[in-house]
Protein backbone atom coordinates (compact mmCIF):
# COMPACT_ATOMS: atom_id res chain seq x y z
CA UNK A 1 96.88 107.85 108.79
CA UNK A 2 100.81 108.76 108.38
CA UNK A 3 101.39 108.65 104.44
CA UNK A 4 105.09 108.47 102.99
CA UNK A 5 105.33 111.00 101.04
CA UNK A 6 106.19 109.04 97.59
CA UNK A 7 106.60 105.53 98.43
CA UNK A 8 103.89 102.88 97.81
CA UNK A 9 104.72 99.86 100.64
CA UNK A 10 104.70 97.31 97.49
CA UNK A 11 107.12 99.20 96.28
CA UNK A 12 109.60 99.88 98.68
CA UNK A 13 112.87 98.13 98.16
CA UNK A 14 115.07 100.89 97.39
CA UNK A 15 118.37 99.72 95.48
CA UNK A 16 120.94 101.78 93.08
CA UNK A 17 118.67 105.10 93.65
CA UNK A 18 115.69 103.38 92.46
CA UNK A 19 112.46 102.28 94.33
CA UNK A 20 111.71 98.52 93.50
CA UNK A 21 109.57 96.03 94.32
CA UNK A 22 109.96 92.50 95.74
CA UNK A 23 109.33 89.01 95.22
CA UNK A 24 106.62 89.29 97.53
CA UNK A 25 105.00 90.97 100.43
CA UNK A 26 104.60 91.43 104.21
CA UNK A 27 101.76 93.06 106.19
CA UNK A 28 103.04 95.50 108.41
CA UNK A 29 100.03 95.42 111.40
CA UNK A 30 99.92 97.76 113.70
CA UNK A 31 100.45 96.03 117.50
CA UNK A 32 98.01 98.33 119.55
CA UNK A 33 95.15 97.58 117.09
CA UNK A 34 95.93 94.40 114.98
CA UNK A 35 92.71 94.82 112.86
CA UNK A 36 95.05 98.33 111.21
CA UNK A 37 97.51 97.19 107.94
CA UNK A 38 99.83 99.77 107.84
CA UNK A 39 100.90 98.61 104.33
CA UNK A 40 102.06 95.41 102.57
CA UNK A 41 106.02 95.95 102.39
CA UNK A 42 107.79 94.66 99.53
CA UNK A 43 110.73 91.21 100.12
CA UNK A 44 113.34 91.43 98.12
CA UNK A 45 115.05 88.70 96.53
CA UNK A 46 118.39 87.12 97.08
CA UNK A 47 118.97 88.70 93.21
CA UNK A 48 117.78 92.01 94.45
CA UNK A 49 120.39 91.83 97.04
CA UNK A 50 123.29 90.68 95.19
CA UNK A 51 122.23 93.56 92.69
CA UNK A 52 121.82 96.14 96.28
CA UNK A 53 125.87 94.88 96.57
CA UNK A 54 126.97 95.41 93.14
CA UNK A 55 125.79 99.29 93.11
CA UNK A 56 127.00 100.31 96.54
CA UNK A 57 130.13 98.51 95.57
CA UNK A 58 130.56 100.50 92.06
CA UNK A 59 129.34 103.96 93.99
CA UNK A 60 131.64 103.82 97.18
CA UNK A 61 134.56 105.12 95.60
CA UNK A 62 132.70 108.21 94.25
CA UNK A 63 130.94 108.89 97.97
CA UNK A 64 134.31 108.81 99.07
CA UNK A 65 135.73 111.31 97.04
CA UNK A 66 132.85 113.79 97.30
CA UNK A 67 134.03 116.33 99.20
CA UNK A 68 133.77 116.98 102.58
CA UNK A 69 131.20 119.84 102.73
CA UNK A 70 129.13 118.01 100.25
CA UNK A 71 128.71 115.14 102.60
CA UNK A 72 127.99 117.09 105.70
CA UNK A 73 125.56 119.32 103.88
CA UNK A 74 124.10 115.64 103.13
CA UNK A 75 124.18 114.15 106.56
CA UNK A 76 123.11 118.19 108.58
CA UNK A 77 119.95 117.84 106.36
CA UNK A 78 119.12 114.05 106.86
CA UNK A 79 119.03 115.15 110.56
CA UNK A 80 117.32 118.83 110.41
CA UNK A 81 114.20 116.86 108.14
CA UNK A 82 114.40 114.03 110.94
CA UNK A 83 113.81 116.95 113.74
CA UNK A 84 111.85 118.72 111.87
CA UNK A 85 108.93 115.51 111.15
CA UNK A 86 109.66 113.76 114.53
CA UNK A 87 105.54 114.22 115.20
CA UNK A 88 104.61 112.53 112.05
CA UNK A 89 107.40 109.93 112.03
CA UNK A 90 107.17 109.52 115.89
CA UNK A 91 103.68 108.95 115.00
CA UNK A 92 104.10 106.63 111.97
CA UNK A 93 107.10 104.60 114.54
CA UNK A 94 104.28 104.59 117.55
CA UNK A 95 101.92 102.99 114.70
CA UNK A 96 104.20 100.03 113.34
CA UNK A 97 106.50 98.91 116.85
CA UNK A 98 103.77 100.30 119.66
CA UNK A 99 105.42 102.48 121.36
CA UNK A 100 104.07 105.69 122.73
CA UNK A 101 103.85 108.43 120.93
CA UNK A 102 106.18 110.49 123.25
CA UNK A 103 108.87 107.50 123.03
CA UNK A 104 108.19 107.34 119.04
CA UNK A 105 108.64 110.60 118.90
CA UNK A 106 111.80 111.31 120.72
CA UNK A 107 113.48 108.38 118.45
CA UNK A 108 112.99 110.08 115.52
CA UNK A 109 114.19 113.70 117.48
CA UNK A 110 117.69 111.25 118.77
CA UNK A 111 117.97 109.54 115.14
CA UNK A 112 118.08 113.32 113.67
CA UNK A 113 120.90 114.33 116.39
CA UNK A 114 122.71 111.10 115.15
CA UNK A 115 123.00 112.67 111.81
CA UNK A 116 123.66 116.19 112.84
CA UNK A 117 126.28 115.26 115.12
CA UNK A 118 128.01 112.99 112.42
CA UNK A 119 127.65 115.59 109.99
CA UNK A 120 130.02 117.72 112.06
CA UNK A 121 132.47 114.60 112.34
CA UNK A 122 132.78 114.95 108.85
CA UNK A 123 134.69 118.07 109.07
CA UNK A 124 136.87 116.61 112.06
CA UNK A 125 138.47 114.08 109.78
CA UNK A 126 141.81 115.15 110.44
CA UNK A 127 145.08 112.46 110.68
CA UNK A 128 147.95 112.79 112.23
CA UNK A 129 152.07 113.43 111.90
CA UNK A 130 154.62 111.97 113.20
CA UNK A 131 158.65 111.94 113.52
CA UNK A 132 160.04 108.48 112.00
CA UNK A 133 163.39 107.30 113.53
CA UNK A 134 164.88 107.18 110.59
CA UNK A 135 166.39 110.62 109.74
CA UNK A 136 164.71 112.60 107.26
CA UNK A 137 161.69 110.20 106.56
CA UNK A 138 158.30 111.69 107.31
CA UNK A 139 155.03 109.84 108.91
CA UNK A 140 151.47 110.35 108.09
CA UNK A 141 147.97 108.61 109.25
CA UNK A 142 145.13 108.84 107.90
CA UNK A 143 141.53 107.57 108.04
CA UNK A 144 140.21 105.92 104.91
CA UNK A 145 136.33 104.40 104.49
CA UNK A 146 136.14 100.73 104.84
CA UNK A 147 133.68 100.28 101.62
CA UNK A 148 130.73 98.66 101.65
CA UNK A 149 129.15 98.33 104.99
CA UNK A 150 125.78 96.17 105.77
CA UNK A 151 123.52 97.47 108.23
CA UNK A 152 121.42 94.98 110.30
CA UNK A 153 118.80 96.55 112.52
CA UNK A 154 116.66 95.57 115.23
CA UNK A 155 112.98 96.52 115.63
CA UNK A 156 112.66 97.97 119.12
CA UNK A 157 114.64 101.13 117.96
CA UNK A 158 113.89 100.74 114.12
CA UNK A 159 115.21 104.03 113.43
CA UNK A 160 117.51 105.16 116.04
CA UNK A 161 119.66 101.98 115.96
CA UNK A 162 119.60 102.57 112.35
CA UNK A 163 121.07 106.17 112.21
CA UNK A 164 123.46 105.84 114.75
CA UNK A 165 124.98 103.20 112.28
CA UNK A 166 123.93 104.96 108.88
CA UNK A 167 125.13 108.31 109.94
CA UNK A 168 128.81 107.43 110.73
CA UNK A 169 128.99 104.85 107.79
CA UNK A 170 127.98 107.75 105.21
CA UNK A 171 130.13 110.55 107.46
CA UNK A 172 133.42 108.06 106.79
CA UNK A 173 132.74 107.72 102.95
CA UNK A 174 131.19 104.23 102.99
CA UNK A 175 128.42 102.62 101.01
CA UNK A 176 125.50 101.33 102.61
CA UNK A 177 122.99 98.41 102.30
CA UNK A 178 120.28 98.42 105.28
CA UNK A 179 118.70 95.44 106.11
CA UNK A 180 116.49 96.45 108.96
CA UNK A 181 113.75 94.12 111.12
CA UNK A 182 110.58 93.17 109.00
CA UNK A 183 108.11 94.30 111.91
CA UNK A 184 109.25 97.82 111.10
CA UNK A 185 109.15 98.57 107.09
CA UNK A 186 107.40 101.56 107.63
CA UNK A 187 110.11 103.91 109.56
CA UNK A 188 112.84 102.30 107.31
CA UNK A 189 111.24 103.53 104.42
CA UNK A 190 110.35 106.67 105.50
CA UNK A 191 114.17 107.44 106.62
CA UNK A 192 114.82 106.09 103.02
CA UNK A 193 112.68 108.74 101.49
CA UNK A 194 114.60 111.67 103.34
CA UNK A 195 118.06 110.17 102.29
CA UNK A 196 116.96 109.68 98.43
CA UNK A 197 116.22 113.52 98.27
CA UNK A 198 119.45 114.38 99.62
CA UNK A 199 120.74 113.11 95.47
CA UNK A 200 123.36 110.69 97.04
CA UNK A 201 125.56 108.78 93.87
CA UNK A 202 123.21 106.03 92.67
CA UNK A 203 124.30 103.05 94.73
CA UNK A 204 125.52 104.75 98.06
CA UNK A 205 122.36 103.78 99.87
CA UNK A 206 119.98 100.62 100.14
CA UNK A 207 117.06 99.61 101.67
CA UNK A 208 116.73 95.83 101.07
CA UNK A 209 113.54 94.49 103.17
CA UNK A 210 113.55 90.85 103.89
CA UNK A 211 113.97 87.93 106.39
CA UNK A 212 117.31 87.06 108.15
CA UNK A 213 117.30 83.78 106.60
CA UNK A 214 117.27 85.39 102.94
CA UNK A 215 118.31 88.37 102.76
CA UNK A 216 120.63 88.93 106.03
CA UNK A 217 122.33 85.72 105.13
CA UNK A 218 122.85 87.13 101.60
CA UNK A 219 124.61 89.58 102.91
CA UNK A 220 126.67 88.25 105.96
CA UNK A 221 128.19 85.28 103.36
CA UNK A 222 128.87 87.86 100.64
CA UNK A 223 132.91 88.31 99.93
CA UNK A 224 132.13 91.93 98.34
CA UNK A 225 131.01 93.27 101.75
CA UNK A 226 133.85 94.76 103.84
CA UNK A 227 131.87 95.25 107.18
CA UNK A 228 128.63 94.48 109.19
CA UNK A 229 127.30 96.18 111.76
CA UNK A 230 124.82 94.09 113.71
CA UNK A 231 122.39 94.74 116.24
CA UNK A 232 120.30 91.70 117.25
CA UNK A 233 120.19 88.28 119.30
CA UNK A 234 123.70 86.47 120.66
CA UNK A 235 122.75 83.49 118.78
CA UNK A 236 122.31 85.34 115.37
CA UNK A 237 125.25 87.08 116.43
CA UNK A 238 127.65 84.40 116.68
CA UNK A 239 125.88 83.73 113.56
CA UNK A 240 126.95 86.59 111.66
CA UNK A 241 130.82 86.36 113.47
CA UNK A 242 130.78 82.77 112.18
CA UNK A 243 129.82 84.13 108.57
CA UNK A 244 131.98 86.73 107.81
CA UNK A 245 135.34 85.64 109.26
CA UNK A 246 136.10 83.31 106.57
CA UNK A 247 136.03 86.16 104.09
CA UNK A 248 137.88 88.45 106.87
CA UNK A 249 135.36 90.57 107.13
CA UNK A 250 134.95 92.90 109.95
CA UNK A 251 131.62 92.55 111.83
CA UNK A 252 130.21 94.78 114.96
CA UNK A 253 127.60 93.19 117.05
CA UNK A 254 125.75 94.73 119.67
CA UNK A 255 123.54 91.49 121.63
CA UNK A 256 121.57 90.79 124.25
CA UNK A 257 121.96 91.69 127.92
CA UNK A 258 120.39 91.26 131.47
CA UNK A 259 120.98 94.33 132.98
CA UNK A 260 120.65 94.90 136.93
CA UNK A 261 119.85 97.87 139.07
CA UNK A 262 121.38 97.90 142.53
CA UNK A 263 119.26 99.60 145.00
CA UNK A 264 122.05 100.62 148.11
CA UNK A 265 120.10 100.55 151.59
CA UNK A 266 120.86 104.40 151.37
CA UNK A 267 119.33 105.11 148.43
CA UNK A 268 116.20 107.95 147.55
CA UNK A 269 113.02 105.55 147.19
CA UNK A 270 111.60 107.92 145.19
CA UNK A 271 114.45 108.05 142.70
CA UNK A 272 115.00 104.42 143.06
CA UNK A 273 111.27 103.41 142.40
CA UNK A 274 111.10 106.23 138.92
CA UNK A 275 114.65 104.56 137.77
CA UNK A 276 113.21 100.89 137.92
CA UNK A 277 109.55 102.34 136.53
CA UNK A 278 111.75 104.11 133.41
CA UNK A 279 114.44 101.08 133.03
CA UNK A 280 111.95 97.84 133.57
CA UNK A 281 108.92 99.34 131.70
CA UNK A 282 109.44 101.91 129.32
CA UNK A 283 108.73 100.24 126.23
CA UNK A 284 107.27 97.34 127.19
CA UNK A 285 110.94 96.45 128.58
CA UNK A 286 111.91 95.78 124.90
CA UNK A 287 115.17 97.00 125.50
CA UNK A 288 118.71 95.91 125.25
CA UNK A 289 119.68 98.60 128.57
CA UNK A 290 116.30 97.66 130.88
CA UNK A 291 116.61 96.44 134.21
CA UNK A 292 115.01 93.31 134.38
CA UNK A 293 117.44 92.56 137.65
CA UNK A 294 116.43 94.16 140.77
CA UNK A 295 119.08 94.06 142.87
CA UNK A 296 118.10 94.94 146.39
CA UNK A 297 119.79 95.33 150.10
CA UNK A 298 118.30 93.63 152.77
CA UNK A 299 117.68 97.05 155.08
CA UNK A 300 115.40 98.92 152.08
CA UNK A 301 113.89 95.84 150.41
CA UNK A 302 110.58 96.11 151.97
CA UNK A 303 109.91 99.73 151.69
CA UNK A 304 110.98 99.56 148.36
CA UNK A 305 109.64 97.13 146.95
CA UNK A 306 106.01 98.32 148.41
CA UNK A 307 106.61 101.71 146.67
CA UNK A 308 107.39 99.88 143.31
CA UNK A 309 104.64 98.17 143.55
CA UNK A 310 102.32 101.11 144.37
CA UNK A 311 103.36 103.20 141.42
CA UNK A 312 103.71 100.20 138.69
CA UNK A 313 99.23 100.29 139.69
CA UNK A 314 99.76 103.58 138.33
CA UNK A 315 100.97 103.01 134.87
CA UNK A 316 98.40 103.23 132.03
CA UNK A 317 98.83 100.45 129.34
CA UNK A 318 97.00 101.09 126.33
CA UNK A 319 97.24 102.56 122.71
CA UNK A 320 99.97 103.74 121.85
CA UNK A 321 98.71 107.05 120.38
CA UNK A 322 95.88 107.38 123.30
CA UNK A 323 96.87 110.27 125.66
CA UNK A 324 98.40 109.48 129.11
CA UNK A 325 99.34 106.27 128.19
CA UNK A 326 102.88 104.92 129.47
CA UNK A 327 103.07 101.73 128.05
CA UNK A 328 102.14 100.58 125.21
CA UNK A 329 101.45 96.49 123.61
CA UNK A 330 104.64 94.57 123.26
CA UNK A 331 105.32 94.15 119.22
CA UNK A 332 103.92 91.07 117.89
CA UNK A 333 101.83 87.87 119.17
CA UNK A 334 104.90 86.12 119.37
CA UNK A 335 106.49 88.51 121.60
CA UNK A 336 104.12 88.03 123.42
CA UNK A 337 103.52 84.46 123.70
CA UNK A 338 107.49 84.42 124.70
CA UNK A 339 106.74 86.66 127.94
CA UNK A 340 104.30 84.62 129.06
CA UNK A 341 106.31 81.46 128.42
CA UNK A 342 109.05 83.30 130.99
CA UNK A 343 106.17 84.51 133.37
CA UNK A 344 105.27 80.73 133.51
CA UNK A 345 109.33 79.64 134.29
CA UNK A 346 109.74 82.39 136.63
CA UNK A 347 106.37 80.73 138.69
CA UNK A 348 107.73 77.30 138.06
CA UNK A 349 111.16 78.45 139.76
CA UNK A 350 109.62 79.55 142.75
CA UNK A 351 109.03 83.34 142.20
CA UNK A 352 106.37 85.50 143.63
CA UNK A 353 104.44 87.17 141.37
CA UNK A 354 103.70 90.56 143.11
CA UNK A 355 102.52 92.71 140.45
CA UNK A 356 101.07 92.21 136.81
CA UNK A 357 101.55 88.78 134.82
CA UNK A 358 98.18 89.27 133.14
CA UNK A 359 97.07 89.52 129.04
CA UNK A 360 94.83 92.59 128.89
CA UNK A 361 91.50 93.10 127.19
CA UNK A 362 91.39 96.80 126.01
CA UNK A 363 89.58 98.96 123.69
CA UNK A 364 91.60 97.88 121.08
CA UNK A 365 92.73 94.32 120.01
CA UNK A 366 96.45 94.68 120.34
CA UNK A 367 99.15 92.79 121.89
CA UNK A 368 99.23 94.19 125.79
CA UNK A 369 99.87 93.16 128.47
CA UNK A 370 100.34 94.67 132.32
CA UNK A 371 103.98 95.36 133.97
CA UNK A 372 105.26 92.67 135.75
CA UNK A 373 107.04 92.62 138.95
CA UNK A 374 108.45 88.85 140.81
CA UNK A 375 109.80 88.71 143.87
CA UNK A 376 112.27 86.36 146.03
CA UNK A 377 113.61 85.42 142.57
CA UNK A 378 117.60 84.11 142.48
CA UNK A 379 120.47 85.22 140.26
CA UNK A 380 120.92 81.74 138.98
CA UNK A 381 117.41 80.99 137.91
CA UNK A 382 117.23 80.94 133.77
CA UNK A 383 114.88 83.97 134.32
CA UNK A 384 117.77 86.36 135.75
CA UNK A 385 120.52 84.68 133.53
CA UNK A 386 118.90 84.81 130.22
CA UNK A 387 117.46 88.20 127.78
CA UNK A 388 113.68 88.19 128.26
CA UNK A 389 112.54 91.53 126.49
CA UNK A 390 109.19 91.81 128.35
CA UNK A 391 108.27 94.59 131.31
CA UNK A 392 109.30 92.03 133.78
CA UNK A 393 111.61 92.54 136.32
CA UNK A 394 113.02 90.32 139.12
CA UNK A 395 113.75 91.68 142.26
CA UNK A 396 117.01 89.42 143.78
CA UNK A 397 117.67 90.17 147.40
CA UNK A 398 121.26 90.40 148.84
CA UNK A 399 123.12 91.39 152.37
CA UNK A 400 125.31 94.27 151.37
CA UNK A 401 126.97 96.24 148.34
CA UNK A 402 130.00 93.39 148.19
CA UNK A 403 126.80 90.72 147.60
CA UNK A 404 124.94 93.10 144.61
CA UNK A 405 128.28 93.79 142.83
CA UNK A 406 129.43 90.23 142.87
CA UNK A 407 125.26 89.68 141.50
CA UNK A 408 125.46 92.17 138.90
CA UNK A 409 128.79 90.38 137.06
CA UNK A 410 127.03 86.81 137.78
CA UNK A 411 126.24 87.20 133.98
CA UNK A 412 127.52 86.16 130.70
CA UNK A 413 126.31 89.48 129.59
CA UNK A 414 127.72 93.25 130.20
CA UNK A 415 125.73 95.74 128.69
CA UNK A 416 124.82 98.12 131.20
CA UNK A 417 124.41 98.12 134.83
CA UNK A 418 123.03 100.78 137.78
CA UNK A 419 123.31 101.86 141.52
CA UNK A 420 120.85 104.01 143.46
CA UNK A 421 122.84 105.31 146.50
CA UNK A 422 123.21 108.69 148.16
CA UNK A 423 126.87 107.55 148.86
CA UNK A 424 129.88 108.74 146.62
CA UNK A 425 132.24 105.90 148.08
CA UNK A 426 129.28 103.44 146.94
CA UNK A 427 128.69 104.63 143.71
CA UNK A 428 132.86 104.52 143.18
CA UNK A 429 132.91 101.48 143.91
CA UNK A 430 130.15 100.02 141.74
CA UNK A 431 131.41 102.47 138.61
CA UNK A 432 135.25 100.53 139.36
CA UNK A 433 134.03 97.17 139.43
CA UNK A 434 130.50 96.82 137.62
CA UNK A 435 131.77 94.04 134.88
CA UNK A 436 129.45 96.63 132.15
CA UNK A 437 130.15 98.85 128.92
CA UNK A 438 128.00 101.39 130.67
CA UNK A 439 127.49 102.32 134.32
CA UNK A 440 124.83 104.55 135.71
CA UNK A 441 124.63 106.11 138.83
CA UNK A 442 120.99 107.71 140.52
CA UNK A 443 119.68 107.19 137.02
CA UNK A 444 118.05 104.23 134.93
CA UNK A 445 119.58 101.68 133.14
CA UNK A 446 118.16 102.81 130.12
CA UNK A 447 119.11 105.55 128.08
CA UNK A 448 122.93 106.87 126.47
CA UNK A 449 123.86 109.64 125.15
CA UNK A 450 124.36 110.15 121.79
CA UNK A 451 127.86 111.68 121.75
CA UNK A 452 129.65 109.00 123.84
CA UNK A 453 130.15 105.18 122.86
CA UNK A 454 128.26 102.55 123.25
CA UNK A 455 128.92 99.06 124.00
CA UNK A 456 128.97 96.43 126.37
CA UNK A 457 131.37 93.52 127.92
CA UNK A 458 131.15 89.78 127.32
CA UNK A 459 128.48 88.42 125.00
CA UNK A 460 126.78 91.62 124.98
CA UNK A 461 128.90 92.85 122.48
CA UNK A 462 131.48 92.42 120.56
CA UNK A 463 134.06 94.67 117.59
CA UNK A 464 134.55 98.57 118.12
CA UNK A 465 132.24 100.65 120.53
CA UNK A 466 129.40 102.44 118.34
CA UNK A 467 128.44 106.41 118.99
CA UNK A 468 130.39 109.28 119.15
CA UNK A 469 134.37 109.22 117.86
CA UNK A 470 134.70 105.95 118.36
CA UNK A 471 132.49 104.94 115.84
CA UNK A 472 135.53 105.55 113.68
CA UNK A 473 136.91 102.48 114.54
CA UNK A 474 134.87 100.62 113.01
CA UNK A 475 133.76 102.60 109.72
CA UNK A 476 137.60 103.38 108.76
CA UNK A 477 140.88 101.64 108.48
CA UNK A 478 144.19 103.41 109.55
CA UNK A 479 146.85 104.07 106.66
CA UNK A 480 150.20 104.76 107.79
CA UNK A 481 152.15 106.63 104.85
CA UNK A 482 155.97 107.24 104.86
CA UNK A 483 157.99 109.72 103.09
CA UNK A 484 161.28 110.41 102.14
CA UNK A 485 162.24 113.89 100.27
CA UNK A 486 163.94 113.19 96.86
């Protein structure tokens, strides 16, 4: 078993550079084997919080100040210990969410080159000059930290998600207070542990485990917060926008999605069939970028669809530490009991269930279930109009690329969206007018770099893109300074 290297789970509220511990306590079970406790995490209070607020409010001035070298010695070495344990903390991730291993582990290798990269940000903080047109009057901007920033995180990325949020936040001098998703103590804590030792100013960073309905409330409704970065459901997003704009607080909110993948009558089967595999299925198609819309031309819908279904037999669902396994259990029973609730809807609507649909018994007692493929399904139907978070995916047929572009915007959401075609005129097309924040081309819909932003269109997100320089929209506000010589 993973240990943390300090931290007892009943003690693992972390607030003004002291480990605390809760008003009570959650068992973290592990969703490929739900006989395995990982630990009962502490919940903090709505005390505990208000006290989280109060220190990263007293010690954001100071992280501010530090200077710059100081903080991206901080933020290089968050990242370098991230790297350098991704096989225990993949491990530890795999253990707590149910992922594979490879998946857990290549979280924890991105989350470290969230912090690296931000750590060289922090030397790029440079502003800008300008001519005033009034003679002899100087202009300066600059970049200031916007202060105390809340950090809601989801669980299917419980540490990734996290860093790309913490990293910029500490790179632009804020304070932090990180609420992140109760299935997933165990990774929080453990990126926790690595910040502590970097001997941040008492206050600067919080870990305050809890429920929405306590402690993200708490914080949403609280005047003394000056952001919130959210990544979560549309209807706890409109939520948190509804909270936080009476105090005029800024909020970022990254939602749900139904993301489609176009497959162009010219397109590579092969590369068609690994991009759905990869963007439907990859964990357990708990993901805000998979492709639960298959988008399909008439002329290639048959041999495509045969070759999906031929290599979705192939997948191995199991364990998620067990070698060779692709997929493994979905995250909790209630996950669960959701996807069959939409595999029931999708029958009820008229689909064809051509692959999967079934609860499997394995070795272990875990939450799995097999990959799930419907066809004949239409774009209207609630299944292809709402988020569903399963490995389910709906293939939609249509005449010709005019037909799949106009299906891929028939959503209220605009995350991302994908083409497989062989054609350069095609794929300009769909890049133009794909109504998405991100567009990819021969690949899945399913992973971003790390460098670029992030974001989507519509109700899939909403504030400043995350990632790369843009985060800096969000985690500073502009000063425009004037001068005139004496």
């Amino acid at each position: 078993m993973t240990q943390l290297q300090n931290v007892q789970p009943e003690t693992s509220l972390y607030i003004a550079g002291e480990w605390q511990s809760g008003i009570s306590t959650l068992a973290n079970i592990n969703p490929s084997d739900i006989s395995e406790n990982l630990g009962d995490y502490a919940q903090a209070s709505e005390a505990q919080v208000q006290q989280a607020i109060a220190a990263a409010k007293q010690a954001q001035p100071e992280w501010e100040k530090t200077p710059i070298e100081r903080k991206q010695a901080v933020l290089q070495a968050i990242g370098d210990e991230l790297i350098a344990r991704c096989d225990e903390l993949g491990t530890l991730l795999a253990r707590e969410e149910g992922k594979p291993f490879a998946e857990g582990r290549g979280e924890i290798y991105r989350a470290g080159q969230f912090f690296q990269y931000f750590a060289a940000e922090v030397l790029r903080q440079i502003g800008d000059n300008a001519e005033s047109v009034r003679p002899g009057v100087s202009v300066e901007v600059t970049r200031e930290a916007v202060g105390v920033v809340a950090i809601i995180s989801p669980w299917n990325f419980p540490t990734a998600t996290a860093a790309w949020k913490i990293a910029p936040a500490l790179a632009f001098g804020n304070s932090v207070i990180w609420k992140p998703a109760n299935l997933t103590p165990a990774s929080a804590v453990a990126l926790t542990e690595i910040v502590h030792r970097q001997g941040l100013p008492a206050g600067t960073f919080n870990l305050v485990l809890g429920s929405g309905s306590q402690v993200g409330n708490t914080l949403i409704n609280s005047k003394n917060i000056n952001g919130v970065s959210f990544t979560g459901s549309v209807d706890t997003g409109r939520k948190v926008a509804a909270a936080t704009a009476p105090n005029f607080v800024r909020c970022q909110l990254e939602m749900g999605s139904k993301n489609a993948l176009v497959i162009a009558d010219d397109a590579d089967i092969q590369t068609a069939v690994e991009a759905t595999i990869a963007g439907s299925f990859s964990g357990a198609g708990q993901k805000c970028t998979a492709s639960s819309r298959l988008v399909v031309m008439d002329s290639i819908h048959d041999a495509y669809v045969e070759a999906l279904i031929k290599r979705m037999g192939e997948l191995k669902v199991g364990h998620a530490l067990e070698e060779g396994v692709f997929m493994g259990p979905v995250v909790d029973g209630n996950q669960l009991e959701s996807n069959f609730a939409w595999i029931d809807k999708a029958r009820q609507s008229g689909a064809e269930l051509a692959c999967g649909g079934e609860r499997l018994s394995l070795q272990h007692q875990g939450y799995y279930m097999s990959p799930t493929l419907f066809l004949n399904t239409q774009n209207s139907w609630e299944v292809n109009q709402e988020e569903v978070f399963a490995p389910m995916a709906c293939v939609i047929r249509v005449a010709d690329l005019e037909e799949a572009i106009a299906t891929t915007n028939d959503t209220r959401f605009g995350l991302t969206g994908g083409i497989i075609t062989q054609s350069l005129r095609t794929s300009a097309m769909f890049k133009q007018q794909a109504q998405t924040g991100c567009v990819m081309v021969n690949l899945p819909t399913a992973g971003t770099d790390y460098h670029v932003p992030f974001g989507g269109r519509k109700e899939s997100s909403f504030g400043p893109r995350e990632q790369g320089q843009y985060a800096k929209e969000f985690y500073t506000v502009v000063k425009t300074a004037y001068q005139r010589p004496y």
